[in-house]
C-alpha atoms as a PDB file:
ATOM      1  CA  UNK A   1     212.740 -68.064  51.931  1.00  0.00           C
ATOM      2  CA  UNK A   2     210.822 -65.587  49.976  1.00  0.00           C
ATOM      3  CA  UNK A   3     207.088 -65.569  50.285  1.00  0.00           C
ATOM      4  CA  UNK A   4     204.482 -63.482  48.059  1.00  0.00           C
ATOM      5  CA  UNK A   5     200.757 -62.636  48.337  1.00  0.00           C
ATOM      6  CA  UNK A   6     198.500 -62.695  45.407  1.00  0.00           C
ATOM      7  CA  UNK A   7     194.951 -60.810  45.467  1.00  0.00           C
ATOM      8  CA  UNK A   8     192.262 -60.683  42.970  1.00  0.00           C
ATOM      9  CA  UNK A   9     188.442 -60.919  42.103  1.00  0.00           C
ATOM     10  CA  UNK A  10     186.335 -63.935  41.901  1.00  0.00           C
ATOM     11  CA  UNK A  11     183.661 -65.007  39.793  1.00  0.00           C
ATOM     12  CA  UNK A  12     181.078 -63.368  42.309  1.00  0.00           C
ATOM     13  CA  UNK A  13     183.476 -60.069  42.759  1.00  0.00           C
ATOM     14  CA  UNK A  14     184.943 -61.190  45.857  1.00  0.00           C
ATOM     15  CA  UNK A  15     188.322 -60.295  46.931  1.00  0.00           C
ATOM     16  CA  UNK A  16     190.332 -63.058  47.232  1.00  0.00           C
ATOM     17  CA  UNK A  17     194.125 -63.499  48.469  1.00  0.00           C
ATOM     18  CA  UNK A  18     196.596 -66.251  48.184  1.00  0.00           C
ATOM     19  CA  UNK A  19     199.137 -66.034  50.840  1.00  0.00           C
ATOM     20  CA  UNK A  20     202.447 -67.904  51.317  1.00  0.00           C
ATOM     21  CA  UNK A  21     203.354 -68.387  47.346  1.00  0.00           C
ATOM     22  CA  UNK A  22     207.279 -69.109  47.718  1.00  0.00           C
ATOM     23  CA  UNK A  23     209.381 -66.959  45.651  1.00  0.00           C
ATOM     24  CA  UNK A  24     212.016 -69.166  43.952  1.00  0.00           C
ATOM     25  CA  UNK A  25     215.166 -68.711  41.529  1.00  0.00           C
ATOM     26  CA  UNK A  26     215.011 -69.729  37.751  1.00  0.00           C
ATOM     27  CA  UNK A  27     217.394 -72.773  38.194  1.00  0.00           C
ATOM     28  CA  UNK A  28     215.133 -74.197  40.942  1.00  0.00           C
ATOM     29  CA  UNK A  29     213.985 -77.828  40.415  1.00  0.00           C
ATOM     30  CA  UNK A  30     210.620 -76.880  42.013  1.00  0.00           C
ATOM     31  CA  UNK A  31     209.657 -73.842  39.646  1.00  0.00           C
ATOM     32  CA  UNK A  32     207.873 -75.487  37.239  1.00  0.00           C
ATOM     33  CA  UNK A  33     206.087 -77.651  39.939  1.00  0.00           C
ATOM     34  CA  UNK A  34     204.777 -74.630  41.590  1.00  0.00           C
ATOM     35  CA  UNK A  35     203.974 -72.529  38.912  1.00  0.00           C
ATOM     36  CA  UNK A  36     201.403 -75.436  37.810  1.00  0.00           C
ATOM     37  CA  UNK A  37     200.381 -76.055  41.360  1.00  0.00           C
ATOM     38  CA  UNK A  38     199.534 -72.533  41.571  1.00  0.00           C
ATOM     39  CA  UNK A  39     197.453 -72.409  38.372  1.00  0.00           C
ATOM     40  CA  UNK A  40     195.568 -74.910  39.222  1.00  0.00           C
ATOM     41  CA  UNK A  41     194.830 -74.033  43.018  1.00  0.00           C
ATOM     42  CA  UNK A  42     193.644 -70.881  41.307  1.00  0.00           C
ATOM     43  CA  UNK A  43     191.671 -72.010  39.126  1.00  0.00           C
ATOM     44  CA  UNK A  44     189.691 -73.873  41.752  1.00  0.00           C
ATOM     45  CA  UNK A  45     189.033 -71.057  44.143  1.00  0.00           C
ATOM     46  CA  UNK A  46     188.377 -68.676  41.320  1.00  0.00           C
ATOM     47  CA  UNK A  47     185.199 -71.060  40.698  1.00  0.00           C
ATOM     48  CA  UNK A  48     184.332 -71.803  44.331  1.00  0.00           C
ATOM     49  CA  UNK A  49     180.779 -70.147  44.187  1.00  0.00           C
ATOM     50  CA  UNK A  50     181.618 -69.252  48.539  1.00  0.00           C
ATOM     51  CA  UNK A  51     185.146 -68.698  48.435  1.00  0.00           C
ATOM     52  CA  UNK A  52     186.579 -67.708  51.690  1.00  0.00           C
ATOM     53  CA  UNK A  53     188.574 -64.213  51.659  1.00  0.00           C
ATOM     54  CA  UNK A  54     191.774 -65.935  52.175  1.00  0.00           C
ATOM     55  CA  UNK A  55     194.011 -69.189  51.438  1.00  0.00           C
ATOM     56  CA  UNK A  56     197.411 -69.976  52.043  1.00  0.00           C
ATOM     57  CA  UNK A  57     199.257 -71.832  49.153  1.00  0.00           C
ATOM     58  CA  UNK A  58     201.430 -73.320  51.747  1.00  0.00           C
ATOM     59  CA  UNK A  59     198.957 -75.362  53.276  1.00  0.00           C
ATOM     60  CA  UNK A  60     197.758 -76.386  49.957  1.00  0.00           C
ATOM     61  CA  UNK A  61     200.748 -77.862  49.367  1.00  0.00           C
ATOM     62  CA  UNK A  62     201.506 -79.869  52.529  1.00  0.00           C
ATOM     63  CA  UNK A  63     198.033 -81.878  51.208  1.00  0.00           C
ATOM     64  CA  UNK A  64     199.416 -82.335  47.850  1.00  0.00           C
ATOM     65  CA  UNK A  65     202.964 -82.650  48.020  1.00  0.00           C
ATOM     66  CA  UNK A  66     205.188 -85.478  48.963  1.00  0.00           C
ATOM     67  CA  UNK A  67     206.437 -84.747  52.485  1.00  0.00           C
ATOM     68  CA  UNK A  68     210.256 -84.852  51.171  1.00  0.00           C
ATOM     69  CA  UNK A  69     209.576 -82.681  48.443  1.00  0.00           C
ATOM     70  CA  UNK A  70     208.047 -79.865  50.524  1.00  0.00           C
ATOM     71  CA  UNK A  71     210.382 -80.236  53.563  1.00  0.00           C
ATOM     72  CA  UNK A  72     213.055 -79.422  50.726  1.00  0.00           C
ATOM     73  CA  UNK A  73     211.281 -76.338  49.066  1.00  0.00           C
ATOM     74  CA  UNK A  74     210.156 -74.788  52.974  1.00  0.00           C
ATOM     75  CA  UNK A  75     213.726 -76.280  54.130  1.00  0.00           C
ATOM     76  CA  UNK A  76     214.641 -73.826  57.290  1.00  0.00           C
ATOM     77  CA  UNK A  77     218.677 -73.608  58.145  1.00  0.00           C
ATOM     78  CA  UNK A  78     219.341 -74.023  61.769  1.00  0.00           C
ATOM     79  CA  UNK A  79     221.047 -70.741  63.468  1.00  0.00           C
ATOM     80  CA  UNK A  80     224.457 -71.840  64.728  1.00  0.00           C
ATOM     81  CA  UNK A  81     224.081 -71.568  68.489  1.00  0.00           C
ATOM     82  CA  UNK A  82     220.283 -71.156  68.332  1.00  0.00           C
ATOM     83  CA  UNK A  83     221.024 -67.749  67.985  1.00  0.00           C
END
């Protein structure tokens, strides 16, 4: 899977960066889900008034998505042979 970074300023000035944003295809039946997820998670930090300098998206959504639903989206494929 494709992850991306996002970085920008706070309300304070602060440099803040969102890690682990998954990168997905147009079809996908998680975009929309995500994209709104994302909005919203920054929308909170951008008006924490002590933001920390960085958050990972991923672990925001292990708290706020069904277990199922996230195991699908960060789904790993085995290597054959553990190769």
């Amino acid at each position: 899977m494709l992850l991306k970074s996002l970085e920008f300023k706070n309300v304070v000035g602060q440099k803040v960066k969102v890690m682990d944003i998954p990168v997905l295809e147009e079809d996908s039946t998680y975009k929309f889900m995500i994209q709104v997820r994302l909005q919203t998670y920054i929308a909170s930090i951008y008006k924490e008034k002590n933001p920390r300098k960085s958050y990972s998206f991923r672990d925001y959504l292990k708290k706020v998505m069904k277990w199922p639903d996230y195991e699908q989206l960060f789904k790993v494929d085995e290597l054959k042979n553990n190769a």
